[in-house]
C-alpha atoms as a PDB file:
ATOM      1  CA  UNK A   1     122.153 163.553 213.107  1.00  0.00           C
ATOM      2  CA  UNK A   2     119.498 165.833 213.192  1.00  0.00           C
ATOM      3  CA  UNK A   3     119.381 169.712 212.958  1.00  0.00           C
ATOM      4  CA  UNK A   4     118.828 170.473 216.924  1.00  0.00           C
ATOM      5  CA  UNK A   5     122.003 168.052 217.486  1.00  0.00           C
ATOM      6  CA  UNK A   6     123.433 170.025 215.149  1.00  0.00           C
ATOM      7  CA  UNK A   7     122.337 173.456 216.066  1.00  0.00           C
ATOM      8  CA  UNK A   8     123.427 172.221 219.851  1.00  0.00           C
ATOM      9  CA  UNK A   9     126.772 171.570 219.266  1.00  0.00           C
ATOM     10  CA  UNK A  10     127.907 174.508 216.735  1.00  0.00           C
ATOM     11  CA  UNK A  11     126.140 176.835 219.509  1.00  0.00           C
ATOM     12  CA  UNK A  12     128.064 175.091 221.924  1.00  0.00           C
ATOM     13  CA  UNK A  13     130.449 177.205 224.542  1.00  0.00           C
ATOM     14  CA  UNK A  14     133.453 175.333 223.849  1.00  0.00           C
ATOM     15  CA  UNK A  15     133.052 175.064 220.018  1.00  0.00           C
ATOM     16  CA  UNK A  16     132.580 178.370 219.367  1.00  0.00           C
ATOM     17  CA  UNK A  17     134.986 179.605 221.772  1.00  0.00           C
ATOM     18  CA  UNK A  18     137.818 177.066 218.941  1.00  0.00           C
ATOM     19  CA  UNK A  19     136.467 179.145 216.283  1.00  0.00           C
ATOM     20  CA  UNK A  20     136.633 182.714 217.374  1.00  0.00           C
ATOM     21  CA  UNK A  21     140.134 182.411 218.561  1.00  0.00           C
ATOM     22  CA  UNK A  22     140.962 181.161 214.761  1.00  0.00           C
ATOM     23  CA  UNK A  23     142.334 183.811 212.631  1.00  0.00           C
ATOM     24  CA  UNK A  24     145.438 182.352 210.393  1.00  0.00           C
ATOM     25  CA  UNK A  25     144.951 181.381 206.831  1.00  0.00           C
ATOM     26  CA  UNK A  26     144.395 177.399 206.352  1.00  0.00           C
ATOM     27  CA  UNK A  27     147.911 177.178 203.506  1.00  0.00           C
ATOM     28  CA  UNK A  28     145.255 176.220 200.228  1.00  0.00           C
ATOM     29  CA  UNK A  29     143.686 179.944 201.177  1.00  0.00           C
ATOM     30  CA  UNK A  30     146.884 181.645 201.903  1.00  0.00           C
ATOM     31  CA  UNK A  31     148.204 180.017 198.337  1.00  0.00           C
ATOM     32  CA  UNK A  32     144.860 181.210 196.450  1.00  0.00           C
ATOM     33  CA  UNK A  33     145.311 185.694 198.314  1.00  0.00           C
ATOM     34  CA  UNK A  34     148.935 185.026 196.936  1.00  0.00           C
ATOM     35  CA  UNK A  35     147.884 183.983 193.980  1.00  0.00           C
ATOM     36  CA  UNK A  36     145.316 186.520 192.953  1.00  0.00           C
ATOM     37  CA  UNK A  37     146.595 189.399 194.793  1.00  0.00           C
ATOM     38  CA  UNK A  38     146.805 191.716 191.959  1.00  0.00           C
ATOM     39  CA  UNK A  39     143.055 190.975 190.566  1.00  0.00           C
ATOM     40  CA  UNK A  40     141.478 191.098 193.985  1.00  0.00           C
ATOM     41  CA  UNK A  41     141.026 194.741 193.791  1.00  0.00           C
ATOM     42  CA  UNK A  42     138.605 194.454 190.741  1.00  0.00           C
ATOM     43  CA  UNK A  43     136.744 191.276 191.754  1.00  0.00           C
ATOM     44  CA  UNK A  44     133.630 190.289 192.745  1.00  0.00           C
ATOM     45  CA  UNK A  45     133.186 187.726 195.856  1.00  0.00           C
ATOM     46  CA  UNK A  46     130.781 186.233 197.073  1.00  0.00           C
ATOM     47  CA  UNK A  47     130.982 184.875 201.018  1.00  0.00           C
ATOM     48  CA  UNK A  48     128.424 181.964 201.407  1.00  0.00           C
ATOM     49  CA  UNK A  49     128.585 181.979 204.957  1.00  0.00           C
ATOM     50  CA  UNK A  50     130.162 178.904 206.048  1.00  0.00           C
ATOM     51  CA  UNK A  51     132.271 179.557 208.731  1.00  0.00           C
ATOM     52  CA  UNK A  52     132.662 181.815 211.283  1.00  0.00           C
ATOM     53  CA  UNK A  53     133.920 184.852 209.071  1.00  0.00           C
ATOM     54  CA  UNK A  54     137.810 183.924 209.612  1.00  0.00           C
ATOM     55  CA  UNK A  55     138.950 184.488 206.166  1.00  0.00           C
ATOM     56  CA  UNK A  56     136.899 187.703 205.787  1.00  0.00           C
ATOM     57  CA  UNK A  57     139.071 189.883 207.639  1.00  0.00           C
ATOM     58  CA  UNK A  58     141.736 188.959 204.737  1.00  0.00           C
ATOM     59  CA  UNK A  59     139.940 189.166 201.919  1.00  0.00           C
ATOM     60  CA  UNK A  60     138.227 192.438 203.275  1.00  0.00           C
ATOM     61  CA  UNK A  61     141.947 194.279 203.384  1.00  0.00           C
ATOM     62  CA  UNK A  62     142.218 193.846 199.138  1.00  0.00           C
END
């Protein structure tokens, strides 16, 4: 597969209208914030930027 194919259909309408209407935690996430709640505060994170920012708006609040 090569990068334009790639580029073509992650920049696609329909694709990125499936990811902007995501907002829930996946349960593996949701189990890790629940786990480390209390040491959030006080940590460092870094994002990598692979996804569309949906777990950011969680991780932002602690």
């Amino acid at each position: 597969m090569s990068n334009d194919t790639n580029q073509d259909t992650y920049t696609s309408l329909g694709v990125v209208q499936h990811y902007a209407q995501l907002s829930a935690l996946q349960p593996a996430e949701a189990t890790i914030l629940t786990l480390l709640q209390t040491q959030l505060g006080s940590m460092k994170m870094l994002d990598i930027g692979v996804g569309g920012g949906r777990t950011t708006q969680h991780f932002s609040e602690k």
